[in-house]
C-alpha atoms as a PDB file:
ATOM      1  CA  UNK A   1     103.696 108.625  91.884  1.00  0.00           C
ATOM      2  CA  UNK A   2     100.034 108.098  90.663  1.00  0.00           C
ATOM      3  CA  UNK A   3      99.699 104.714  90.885  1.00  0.00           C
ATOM      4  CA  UNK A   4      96.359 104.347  91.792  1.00  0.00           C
ATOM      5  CA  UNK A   5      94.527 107.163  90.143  1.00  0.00           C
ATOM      6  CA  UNK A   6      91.272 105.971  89.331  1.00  0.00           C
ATOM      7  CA  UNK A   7      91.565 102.805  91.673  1.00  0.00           C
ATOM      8  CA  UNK A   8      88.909 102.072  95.021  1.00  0.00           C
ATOM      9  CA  UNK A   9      91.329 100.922  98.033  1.00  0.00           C
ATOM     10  CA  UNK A  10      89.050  99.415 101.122  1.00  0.00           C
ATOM     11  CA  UNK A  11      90.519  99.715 103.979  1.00  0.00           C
ATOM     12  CA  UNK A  12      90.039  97.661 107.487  1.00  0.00           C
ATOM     13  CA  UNK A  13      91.136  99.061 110.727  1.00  0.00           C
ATOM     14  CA  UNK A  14      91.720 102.691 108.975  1.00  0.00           C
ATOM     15  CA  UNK A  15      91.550 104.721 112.060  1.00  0.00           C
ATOM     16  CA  UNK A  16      94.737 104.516 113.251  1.00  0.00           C
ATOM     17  CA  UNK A  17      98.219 103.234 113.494  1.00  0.00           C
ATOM     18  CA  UNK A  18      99.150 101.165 110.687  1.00  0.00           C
ATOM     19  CA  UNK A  19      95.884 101.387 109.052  1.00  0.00           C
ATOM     20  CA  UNK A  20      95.897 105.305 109.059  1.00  0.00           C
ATOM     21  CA  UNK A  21      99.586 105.403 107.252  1.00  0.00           C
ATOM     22  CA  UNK A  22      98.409 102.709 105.143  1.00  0.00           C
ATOM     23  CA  UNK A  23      95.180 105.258 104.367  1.00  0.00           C
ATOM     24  CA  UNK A  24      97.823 107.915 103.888  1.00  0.00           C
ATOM     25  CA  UNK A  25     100.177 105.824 101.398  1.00  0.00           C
ATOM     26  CA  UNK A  26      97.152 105.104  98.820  1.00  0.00           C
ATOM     27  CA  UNK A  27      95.473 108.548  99.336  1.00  0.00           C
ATOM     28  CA  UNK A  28      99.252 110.059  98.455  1.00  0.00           C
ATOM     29  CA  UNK A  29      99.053 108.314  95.418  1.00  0.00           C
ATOM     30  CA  UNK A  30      95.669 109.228  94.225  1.00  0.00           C
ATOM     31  CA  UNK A  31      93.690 106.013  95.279  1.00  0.00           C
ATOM     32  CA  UNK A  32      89.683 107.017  96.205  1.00  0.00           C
ATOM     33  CA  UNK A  33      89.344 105.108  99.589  1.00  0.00           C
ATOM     34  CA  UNK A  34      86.938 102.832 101.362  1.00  0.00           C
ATOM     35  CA  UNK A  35      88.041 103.048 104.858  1.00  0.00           C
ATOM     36  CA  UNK A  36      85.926 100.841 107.550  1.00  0.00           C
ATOM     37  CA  UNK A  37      87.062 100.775 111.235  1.00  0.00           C
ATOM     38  CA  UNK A  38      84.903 100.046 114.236  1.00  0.00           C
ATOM     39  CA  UNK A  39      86.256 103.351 116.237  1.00  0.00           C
ATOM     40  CA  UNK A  40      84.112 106.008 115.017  1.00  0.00           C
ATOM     41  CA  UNK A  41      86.069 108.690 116.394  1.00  0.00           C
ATOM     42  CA  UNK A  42      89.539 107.943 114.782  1.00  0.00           C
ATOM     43  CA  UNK A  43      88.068 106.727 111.732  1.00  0.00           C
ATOM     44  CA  UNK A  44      86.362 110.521 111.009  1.00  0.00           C
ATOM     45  CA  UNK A  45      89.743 111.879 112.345  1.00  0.00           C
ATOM     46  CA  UNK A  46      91.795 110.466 109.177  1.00  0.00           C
ATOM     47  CA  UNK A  47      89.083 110.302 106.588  1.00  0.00           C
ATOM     48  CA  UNK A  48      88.849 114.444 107.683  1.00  0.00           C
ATOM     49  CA  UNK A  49      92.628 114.681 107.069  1.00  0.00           C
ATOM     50  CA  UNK A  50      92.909 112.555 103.953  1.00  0.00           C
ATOM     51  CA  UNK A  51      89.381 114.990 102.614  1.00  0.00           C
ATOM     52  CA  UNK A  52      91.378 118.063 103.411  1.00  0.00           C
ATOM     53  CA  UNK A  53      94.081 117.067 101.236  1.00  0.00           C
ATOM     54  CA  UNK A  54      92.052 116.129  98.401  1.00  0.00           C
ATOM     55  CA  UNK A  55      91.322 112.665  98.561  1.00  0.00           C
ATOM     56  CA  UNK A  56      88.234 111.018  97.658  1.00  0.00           C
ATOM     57  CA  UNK A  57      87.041 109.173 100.873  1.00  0.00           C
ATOM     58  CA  UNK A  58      83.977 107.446 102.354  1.00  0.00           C
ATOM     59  CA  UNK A  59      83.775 105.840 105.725  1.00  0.00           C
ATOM     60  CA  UNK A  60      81.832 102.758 107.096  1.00  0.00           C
ATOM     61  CA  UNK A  61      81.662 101.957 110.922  1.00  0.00           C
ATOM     62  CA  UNK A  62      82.027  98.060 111.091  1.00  0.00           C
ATOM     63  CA  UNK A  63      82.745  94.767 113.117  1.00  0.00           C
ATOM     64  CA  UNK A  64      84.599  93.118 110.461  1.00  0.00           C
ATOM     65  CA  UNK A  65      83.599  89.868 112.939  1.00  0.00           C
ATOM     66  CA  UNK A  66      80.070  90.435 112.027  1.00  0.00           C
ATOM     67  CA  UNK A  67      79.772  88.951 108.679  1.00  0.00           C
ATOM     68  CA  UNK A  68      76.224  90.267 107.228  1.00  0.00           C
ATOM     69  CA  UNK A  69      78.130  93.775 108.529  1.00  0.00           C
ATOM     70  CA  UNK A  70      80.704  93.217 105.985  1.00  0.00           C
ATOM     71  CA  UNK A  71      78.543  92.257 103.672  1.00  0.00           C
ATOM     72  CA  UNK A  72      76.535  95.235 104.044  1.00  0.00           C
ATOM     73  CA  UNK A  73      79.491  97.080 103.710  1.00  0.00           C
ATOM     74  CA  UNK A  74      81.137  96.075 100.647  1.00  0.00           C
ATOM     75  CA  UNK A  75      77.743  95.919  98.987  1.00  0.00           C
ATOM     76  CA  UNK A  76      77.954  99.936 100.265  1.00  0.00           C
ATOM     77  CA  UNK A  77      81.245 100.852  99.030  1.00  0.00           C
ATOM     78  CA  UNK A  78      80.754  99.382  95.722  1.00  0.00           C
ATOM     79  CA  UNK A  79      77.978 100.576  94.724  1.00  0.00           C
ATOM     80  CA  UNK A  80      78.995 104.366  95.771  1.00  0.00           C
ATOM     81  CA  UNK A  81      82.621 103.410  94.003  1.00  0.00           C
ATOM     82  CA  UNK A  82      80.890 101.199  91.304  1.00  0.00           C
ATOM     83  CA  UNK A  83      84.075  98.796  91.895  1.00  0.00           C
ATOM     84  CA  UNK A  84      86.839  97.640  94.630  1.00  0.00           C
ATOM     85  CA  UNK A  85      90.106  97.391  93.407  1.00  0.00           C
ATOM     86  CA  UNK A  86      92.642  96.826  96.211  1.00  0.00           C
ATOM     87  CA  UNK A  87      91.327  95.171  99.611  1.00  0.00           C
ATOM     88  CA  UNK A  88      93.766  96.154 102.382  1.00  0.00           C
ATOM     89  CA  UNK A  89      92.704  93.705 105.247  1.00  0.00           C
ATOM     90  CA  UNK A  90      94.230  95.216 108.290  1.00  0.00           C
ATOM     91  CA  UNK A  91      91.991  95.286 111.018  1.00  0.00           C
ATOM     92  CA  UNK A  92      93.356  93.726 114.139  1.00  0.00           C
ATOM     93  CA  UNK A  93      93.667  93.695 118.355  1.00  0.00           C
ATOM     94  CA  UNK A  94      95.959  91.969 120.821  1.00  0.00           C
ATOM     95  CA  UNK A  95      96.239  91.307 124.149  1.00  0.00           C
ATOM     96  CA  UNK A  96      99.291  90.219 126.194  1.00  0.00           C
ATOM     97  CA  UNK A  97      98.613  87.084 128.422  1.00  0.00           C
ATOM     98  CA  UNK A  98     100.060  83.564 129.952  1.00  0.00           C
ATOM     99  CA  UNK A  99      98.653  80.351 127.674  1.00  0.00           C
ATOM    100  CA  UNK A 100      97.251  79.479 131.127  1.00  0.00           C
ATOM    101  CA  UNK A 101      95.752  82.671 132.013  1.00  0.00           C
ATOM    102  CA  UNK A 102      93.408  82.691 128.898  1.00  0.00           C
ATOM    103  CA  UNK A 103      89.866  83.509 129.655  1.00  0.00           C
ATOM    104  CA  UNK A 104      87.730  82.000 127.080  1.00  0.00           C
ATOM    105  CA  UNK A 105      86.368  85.377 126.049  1.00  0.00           C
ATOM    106  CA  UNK A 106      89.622  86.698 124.950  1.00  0.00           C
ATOM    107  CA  UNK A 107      90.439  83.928 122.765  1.00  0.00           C
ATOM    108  CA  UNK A 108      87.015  84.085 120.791  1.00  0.00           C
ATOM    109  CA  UNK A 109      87.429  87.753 120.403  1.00  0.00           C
ATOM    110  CA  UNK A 110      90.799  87.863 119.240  1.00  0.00           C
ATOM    111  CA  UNK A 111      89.522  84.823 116.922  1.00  0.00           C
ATOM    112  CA  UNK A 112      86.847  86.673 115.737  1.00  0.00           C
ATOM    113  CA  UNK A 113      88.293  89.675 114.629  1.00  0.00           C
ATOM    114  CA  UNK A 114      92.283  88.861 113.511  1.00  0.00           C
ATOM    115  CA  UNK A 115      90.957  85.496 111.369  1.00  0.00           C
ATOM    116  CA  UNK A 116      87.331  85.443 110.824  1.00  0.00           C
ATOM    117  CA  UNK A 117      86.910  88.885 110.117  1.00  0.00           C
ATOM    118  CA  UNK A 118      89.740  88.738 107.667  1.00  0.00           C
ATOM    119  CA  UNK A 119      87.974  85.676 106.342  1.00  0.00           C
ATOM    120  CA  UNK A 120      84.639  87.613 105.983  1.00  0.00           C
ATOM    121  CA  UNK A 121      86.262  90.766 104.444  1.00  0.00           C
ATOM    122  CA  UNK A 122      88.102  88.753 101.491  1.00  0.00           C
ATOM    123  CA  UNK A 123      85.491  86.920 100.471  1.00  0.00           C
ATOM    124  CA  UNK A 124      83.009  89.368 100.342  1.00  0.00           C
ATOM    125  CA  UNK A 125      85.503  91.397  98.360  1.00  0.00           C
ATOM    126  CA  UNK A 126      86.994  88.324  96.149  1.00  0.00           C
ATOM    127  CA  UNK A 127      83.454  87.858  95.159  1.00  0.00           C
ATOM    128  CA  UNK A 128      83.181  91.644  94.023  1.00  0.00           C
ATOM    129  CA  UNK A 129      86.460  91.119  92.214  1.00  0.00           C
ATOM    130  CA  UNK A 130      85.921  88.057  90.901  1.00  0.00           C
ATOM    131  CA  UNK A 131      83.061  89.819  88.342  1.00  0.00           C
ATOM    132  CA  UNK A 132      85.329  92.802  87.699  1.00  0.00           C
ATOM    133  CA  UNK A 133      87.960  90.826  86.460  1.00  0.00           C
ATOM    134  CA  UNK A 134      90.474  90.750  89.336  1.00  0.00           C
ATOM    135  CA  UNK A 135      92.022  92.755  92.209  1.00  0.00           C
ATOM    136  CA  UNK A 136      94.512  92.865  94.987  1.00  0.00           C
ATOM    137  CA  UNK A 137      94.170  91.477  98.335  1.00  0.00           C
ATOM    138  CA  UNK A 138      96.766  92.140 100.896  1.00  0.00           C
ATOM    139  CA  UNK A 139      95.863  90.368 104.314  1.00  0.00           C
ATOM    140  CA  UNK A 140      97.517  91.895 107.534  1.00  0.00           C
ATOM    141  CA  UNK A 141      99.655  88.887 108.663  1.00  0.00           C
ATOM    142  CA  UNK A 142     102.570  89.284 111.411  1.00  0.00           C
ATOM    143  CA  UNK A 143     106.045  87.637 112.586  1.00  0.00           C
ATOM    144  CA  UNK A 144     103.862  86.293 115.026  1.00  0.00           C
ATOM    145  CA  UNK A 145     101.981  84.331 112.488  1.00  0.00           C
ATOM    146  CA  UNK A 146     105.623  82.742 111.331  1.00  0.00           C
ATOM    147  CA  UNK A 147     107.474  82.134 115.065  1.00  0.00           C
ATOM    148  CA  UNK A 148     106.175  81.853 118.468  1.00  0.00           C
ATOM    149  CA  UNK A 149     106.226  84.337 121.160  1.00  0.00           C
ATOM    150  CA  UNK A 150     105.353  83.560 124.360  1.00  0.00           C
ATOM    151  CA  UNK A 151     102.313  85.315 126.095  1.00  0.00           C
ATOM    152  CA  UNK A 152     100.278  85.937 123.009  1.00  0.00           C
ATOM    153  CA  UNK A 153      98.898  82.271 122.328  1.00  0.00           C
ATOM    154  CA  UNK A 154      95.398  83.547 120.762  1.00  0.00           C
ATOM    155  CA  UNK A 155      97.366  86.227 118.793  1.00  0.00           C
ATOM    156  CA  UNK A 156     100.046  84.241 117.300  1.00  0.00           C
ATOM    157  CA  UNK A 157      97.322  80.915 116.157  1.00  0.00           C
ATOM    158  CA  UNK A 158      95.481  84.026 114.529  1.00  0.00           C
ATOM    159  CA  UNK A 159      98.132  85.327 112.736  1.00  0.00           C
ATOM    160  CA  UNK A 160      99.045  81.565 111.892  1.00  0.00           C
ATOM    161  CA  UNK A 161      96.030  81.019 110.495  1.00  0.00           C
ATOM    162  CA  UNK A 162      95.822  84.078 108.064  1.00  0.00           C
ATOM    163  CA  UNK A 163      99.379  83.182 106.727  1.00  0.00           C
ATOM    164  CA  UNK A 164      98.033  80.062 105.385  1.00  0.00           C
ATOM    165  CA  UNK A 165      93.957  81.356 104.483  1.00  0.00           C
ATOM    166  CA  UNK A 166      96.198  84.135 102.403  1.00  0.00           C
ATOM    167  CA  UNK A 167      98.477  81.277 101.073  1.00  0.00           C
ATOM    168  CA  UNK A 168      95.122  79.270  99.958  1.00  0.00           C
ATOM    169  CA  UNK A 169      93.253  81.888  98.399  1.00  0.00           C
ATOM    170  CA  UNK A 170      95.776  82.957  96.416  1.00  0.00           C
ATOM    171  CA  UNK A 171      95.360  78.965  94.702  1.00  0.00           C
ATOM    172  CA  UNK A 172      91.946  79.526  94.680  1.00  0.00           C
ATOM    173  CA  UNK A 173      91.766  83.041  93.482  1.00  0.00           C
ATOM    174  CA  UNK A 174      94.599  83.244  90.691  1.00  0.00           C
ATOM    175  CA  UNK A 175      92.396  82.146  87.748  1.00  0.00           C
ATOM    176  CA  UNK A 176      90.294  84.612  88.517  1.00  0.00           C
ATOM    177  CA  UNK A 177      92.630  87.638  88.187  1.00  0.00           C
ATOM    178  CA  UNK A 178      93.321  88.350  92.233  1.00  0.00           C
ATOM    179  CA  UNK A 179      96.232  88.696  93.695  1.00  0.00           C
ATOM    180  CA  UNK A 180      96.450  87.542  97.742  1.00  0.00           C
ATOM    181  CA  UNK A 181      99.250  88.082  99.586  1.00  0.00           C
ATOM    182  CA  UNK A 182      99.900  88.943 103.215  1.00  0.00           C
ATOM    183  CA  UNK A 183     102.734  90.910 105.104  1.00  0.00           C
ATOM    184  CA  UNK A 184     104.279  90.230 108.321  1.00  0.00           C
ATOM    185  CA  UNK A 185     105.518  93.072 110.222  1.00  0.00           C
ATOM    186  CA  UNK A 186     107.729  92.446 113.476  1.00  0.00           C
ATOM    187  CA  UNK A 187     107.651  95.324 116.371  1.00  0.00           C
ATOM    188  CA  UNK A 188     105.802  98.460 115.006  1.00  0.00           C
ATOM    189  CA  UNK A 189     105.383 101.464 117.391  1.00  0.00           C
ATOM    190  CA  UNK A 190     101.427 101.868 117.018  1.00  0.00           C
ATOM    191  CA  UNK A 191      99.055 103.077 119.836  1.00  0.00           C
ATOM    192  CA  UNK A 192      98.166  98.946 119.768  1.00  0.00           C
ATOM    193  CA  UNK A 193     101.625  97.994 121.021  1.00  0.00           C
ATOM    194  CA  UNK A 194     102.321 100.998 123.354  1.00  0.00           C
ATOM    195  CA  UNK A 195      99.553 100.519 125.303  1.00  0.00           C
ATOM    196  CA  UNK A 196     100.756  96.768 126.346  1.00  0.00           C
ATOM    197  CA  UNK A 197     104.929  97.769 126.337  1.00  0.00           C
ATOM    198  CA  UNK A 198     106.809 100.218 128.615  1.00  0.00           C
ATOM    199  CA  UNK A 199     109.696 102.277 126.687  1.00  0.00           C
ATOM    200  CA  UNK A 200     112.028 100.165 128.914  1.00  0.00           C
ATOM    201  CA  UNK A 201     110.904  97.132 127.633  1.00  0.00           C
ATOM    202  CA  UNK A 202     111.094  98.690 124.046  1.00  0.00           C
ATOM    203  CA  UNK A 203     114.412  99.845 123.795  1.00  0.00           C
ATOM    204  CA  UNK A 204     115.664  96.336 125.528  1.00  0.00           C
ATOM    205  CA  UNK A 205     113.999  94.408 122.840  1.00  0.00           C
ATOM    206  CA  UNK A 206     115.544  97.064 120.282  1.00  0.00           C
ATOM    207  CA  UNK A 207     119.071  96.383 121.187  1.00  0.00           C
ATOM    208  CA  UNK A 208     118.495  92.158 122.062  1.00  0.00           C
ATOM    209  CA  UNK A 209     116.614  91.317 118.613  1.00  0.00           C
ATOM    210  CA  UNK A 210     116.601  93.962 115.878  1.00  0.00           C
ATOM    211  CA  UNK A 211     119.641  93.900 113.578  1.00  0.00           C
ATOM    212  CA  UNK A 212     118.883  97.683 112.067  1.00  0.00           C
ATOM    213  CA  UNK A 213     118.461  98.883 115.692  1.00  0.00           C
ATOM    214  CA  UNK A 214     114.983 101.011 115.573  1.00  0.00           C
ATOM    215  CA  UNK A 215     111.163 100.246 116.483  1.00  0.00           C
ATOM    216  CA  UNK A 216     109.537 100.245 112.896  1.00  0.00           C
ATOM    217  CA  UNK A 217     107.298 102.643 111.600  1.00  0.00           C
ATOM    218  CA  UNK A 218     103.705 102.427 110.675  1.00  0.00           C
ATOM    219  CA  UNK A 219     105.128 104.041 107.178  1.00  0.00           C
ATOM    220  CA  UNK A 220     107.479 101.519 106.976  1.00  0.00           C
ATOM    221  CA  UNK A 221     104.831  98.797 106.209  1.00  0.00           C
ATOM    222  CA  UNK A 222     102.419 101.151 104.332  1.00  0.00           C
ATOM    223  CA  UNK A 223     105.187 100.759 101.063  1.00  0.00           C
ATOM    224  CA  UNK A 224     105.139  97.532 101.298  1.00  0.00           C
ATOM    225  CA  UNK A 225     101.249  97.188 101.106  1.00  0.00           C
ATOM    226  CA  UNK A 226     101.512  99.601  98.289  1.00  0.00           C
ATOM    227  CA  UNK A 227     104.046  97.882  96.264  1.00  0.00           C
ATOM    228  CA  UNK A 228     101.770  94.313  96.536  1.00  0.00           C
ATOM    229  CA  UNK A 229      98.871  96.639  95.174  1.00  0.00           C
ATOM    230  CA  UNK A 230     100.554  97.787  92.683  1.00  0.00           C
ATOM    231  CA  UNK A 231     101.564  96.282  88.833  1.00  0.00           C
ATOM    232  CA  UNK A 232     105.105  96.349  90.124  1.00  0.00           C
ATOM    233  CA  UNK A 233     103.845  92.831  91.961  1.00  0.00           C
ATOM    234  CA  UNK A 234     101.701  91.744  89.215  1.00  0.00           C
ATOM    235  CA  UNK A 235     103.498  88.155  89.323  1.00  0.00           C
ATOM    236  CA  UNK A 236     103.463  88.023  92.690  1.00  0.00           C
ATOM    237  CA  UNK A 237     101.009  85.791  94.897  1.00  0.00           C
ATOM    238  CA  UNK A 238     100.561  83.755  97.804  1.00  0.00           C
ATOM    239  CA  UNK A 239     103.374  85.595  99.074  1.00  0.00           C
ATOM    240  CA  UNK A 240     103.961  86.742 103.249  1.00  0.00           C
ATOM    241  CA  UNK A 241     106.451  89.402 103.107  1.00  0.00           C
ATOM    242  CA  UNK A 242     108.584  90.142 106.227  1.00  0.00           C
ATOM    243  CA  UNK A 243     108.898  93.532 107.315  1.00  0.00           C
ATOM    244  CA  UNK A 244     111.051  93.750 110.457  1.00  0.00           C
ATOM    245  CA  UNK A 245     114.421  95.157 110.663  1.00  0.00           C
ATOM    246  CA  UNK A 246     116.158  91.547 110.056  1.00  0.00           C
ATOM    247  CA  UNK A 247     114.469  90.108 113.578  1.00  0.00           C
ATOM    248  CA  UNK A 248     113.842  86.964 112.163  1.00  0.00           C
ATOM    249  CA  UNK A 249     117.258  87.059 110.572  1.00  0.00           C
ATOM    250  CA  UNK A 250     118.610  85.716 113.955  1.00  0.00           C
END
């Protein structure tokens, strides 16, 4: 498929993990990419890979917490891509900690980057898209945004919050031609979550709470950001789609 030949895809949090197969997924079919990350390193690694294979690609190191950043940035990418089509907002951290145990420091952080920056990044964009004529924005939500989970307090009111900022901006945005929607995966193996969980714990949590019995893949969430870009969701908005092997089916 070519379904977004001619179309600019920004990326957040392209680097790695989810954001890199997300990267891959668009570049795969023929979107010219945007891709912003605030790891230099890993962010040159995939734009070098998606280059090599023939992709059109520009890269911009950014805090998406830092809002005149952002701005900056988007002002950047669309003047080199002279429009932004799809925003994939996807840049995110976690930390694993007791309610109690929360040091003021990691709650702002986690704040900053999982909500506000989100916040920043879509309406920098929706205002871009908004003179175009319309676009897609697909926010990076989570199951943790949905149910609770205990030991990730400042994570899950994040994720909360960007289920219902997607929900409202969608009201806001339809008349104006975007599209917001947000997806919620459960447990994805990325280099996020195996730095916090053994491969004990994994394989427990596996067999206890995941009806198709596997860890998802970062791939397995990159379709579904592509099919909410696409014209095959072209009626669909203000949407969080679950991706997460029937966890929440329990």
């Amino acid at each position: 498929m070519n379904r977004f030949a001619g179309q600019t895809v920004m990326i957040t949090g392209a680097g790695r993990g989810i954001g890199k197969a997300i990267s891959c997924r668009f570049a795969g079919e023929g979107a010219r990419l945007a891709l912003l990350s605030d790891g230099e390193a890993d962010l040159l690694e995939t734009a070098g890979e998606l280059a090599q294979a023939g992709a059109e690609v520009m890269t911009y190191v950014v805090d998406v917490s830092d809002q005149q950043q952002v701005e900056k940035t988007v002002e950047a990418a669309a003047a080199a891509f002279g429009r932004i089509d799809v925003l994939v907002n996807n840049a995110g951290i976690a930390w694993e900690e007791p309610v109690l145990d929360i040091k003021p420091d990691h709650w702002r952080k986690i704040i900053d980057v999982n909500l506000n920056g989100m916040f920043w990044t879509a309406q920098a964009v929706a205002k871009r898209m908004a003179m175009q004529g319309g676009g897609a924005i697909i926010n990076m939500a989570s199951t943790n945004g949905l149910v609770g989970e205990a030991n990730y307090a400042h994570y899950n009111a994040s994720k909360g919050g960007v289920v219902l900022l997607t929900k409202t901006m969608a009201i806001e945005l339809g008349a104006k031609g975007i599209r917001v929607n947000a997806v919620c995966p459960g447990y994805i193996q990325t280099p996020m979550s195996e730095a916090i969980d053994s491969p004990e714990f994994i394989r427990e949590y596996v067999r206890a709470k995941i009806p198709l019995g596997r860890i998802g893949k970062p791939e397995d969430v990159a379709g579904v950001f592509a099919f909410l870009a696409s014209a095959d969701a072209a009626f669909i908005t203000g949407e969080t789609i679950v991706v997460d092997g029937g966890q929440l089916a329990f």
